[in-house]
N, C-alpha and C. Protein backbone atom coordinates (compact mmCIF):
# COMPACT_ATOMS: atom_id res chain seq x y z
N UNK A 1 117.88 100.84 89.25
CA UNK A 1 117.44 101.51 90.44
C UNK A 1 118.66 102.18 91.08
N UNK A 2 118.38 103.22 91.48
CA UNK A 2 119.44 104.34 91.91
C UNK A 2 119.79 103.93 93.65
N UNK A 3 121.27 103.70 94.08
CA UNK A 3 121.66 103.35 95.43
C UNK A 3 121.29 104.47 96.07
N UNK A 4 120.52 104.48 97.27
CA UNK A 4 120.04 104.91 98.49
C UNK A 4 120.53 104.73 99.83
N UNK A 5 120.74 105.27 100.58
CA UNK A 5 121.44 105.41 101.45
C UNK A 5 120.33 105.05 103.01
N UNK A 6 118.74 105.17 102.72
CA UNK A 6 118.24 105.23 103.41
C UNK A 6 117.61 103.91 104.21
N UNK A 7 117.12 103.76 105.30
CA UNK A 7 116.60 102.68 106.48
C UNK A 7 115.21 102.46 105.59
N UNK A 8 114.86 101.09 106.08
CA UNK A 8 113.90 100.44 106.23
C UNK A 8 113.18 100.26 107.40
N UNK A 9 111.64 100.63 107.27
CA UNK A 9 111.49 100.64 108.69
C UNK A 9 110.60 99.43 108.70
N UNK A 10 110.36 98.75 109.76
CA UNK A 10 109.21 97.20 109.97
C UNK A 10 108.56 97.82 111.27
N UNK A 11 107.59 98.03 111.32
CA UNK A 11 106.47 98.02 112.22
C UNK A 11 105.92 96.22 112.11
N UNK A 12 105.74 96.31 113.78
CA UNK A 12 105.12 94.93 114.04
C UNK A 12 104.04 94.85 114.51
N UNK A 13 102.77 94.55 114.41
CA UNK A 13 101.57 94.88 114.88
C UNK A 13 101.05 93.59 115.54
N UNK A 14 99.76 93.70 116.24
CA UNK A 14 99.60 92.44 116.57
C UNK A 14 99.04 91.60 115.59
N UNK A 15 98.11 92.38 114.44
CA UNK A 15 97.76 91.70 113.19
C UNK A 15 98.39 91.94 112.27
N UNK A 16 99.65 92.37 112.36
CA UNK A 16 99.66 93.04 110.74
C UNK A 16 101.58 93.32 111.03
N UNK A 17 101.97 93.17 110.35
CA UNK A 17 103.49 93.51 109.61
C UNK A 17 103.68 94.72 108.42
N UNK A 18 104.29 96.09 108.65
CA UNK A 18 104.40 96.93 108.69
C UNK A 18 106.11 97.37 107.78
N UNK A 19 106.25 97.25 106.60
CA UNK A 19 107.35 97.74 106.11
C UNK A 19 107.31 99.48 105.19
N UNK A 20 108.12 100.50 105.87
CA UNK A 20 107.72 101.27 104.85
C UNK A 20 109.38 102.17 104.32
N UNK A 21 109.34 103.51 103.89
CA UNK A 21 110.11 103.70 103.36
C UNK A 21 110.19 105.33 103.25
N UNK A 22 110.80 106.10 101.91
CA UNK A 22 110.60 107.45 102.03
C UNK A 22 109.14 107.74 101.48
N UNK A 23 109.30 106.38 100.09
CA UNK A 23 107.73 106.98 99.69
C UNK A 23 106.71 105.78 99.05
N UNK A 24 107.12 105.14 100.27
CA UNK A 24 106.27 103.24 99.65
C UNK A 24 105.85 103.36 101.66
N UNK A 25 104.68 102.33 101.43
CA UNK A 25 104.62 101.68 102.64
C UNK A 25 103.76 100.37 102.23
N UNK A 26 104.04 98.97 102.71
CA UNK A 26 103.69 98.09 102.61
C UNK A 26 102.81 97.64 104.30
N UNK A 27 101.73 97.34 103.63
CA UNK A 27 101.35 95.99 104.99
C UNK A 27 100.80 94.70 104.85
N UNK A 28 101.34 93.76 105.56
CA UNK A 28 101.14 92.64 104.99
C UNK A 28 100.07 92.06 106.45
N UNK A 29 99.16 91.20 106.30
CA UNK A 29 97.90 90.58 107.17
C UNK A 29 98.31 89.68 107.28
N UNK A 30 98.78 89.14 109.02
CA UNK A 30 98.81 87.48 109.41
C UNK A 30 98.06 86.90 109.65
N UNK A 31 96.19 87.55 109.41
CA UNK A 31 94.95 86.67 109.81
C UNK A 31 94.56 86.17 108.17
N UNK A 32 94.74 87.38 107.17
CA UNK A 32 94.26 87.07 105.90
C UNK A 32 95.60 86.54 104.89
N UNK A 33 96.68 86.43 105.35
CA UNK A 33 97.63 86.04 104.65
C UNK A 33 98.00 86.40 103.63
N UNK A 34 98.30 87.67 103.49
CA UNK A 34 99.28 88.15 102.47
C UNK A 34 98.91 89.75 102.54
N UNK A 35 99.55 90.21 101.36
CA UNK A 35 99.55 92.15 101.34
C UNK A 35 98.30 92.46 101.46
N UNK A 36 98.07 93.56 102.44
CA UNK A 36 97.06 93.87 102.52
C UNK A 36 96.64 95.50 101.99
N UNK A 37 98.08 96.31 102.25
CA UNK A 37 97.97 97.78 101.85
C UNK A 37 99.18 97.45 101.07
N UNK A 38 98.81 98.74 99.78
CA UNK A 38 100.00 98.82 98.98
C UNK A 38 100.20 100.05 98.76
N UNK A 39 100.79 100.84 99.84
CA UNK A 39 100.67 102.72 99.24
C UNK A 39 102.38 103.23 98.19
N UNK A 40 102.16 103.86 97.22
CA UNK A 40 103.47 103.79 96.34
C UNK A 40 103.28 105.44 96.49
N UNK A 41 104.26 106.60 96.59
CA UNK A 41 104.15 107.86 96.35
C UNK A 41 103.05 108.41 96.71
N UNK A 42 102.25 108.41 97.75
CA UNK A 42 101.38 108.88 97.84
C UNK A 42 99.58 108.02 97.56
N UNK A 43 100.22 107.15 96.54
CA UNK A 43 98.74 106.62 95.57
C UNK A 43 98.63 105.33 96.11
N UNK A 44 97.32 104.91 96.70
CA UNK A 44 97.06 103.50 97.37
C UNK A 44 96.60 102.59 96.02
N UNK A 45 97.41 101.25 95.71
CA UNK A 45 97.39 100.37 94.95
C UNK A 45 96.65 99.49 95.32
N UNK A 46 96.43 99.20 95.98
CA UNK A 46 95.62 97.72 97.06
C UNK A 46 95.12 98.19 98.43
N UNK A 47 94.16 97.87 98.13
CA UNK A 47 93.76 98.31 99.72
C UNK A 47 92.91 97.23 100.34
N UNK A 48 93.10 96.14 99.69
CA UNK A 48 92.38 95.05 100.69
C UNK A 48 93.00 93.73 100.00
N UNK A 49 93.32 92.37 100.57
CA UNK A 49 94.29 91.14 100.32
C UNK A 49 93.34 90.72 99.31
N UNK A 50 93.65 90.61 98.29
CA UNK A 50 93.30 89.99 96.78
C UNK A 50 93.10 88.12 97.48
N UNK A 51 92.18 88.19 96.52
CA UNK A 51 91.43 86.57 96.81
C UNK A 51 91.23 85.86 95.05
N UNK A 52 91.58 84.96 94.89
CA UNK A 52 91.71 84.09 93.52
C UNK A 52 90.34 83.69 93.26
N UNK A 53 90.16 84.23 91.54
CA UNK A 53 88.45 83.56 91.36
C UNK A 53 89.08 82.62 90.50
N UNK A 54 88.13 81.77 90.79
CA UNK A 54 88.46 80.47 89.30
C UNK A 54 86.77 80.38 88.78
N UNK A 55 87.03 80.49 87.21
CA UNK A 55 86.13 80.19 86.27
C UNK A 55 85.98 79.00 85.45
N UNK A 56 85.73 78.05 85.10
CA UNK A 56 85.47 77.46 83.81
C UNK A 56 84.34 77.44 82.77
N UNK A 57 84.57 77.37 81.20
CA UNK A 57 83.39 77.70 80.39
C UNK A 57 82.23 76.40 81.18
N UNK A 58 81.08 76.27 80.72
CA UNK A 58 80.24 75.71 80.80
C UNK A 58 80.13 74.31 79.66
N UNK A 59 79.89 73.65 80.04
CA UNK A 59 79.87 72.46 79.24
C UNK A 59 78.06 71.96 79.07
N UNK A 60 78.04 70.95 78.06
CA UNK A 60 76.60 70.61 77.84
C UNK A 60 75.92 70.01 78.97
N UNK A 61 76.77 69.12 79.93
CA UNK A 61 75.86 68.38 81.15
C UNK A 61 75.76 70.34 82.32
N UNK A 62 76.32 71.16 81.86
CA UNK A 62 76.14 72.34 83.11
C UNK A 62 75.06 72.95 82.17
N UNK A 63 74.83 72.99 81.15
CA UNK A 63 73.87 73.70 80.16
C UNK A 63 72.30 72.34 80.58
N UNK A 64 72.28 71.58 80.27
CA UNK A 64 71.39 70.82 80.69
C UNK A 64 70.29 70.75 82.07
N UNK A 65 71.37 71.01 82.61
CA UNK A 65 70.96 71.11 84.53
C UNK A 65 70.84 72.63 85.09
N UNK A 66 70.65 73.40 84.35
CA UNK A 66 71.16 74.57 84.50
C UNK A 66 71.86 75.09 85.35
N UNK A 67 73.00 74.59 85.66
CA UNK A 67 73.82 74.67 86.53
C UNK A 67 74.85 76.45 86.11
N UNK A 68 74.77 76.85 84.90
CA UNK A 68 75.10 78.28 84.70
C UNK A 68 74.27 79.01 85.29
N UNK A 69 72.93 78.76 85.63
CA UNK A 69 72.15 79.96 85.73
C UNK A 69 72.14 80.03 87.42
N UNK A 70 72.34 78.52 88.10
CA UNK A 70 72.10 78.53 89.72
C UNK A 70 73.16 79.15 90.39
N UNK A 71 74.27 79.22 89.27
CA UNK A 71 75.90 79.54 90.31
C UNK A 71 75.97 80.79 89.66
N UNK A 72 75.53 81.89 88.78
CA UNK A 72 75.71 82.77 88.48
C UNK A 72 75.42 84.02 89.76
């Protein structure tokens, strides 16, 4: 990465934390906890705080009860 000479700016919001740049801007959410905008050059990467799915295969007692078909 090429040395830059340029500032960082932090905007402080009442919800939200605010870092941006010449051609990035970040915002990060203190109600939803973590990045919330991700703009790079122009092009928005994220535009809402990513949330974790968890899966597991199905087993014979979830095949039995049909427990695949109620949580689907």
């Amino acid at each position: 990465m090429a040395y830059t000479n340029k500032k960082l700016q932090v905007v402080f919001g009442d919800g939200t934390l605010g870092l941006g740049g010449d051609d990035f801007h970040y915002i990060f959410s203190y109600e939803r906890g973590g990045l919330e905008s991700l703009l790079i050059q122009g092009k928005e990467w994220l535009y809402r705080t990513p949330t974790p799915t968890y899966w597991r295969a199905t087993t014979d007692n979830d095949r039995g009860s049909s427990f695949s078909v109620k949580s689907a």
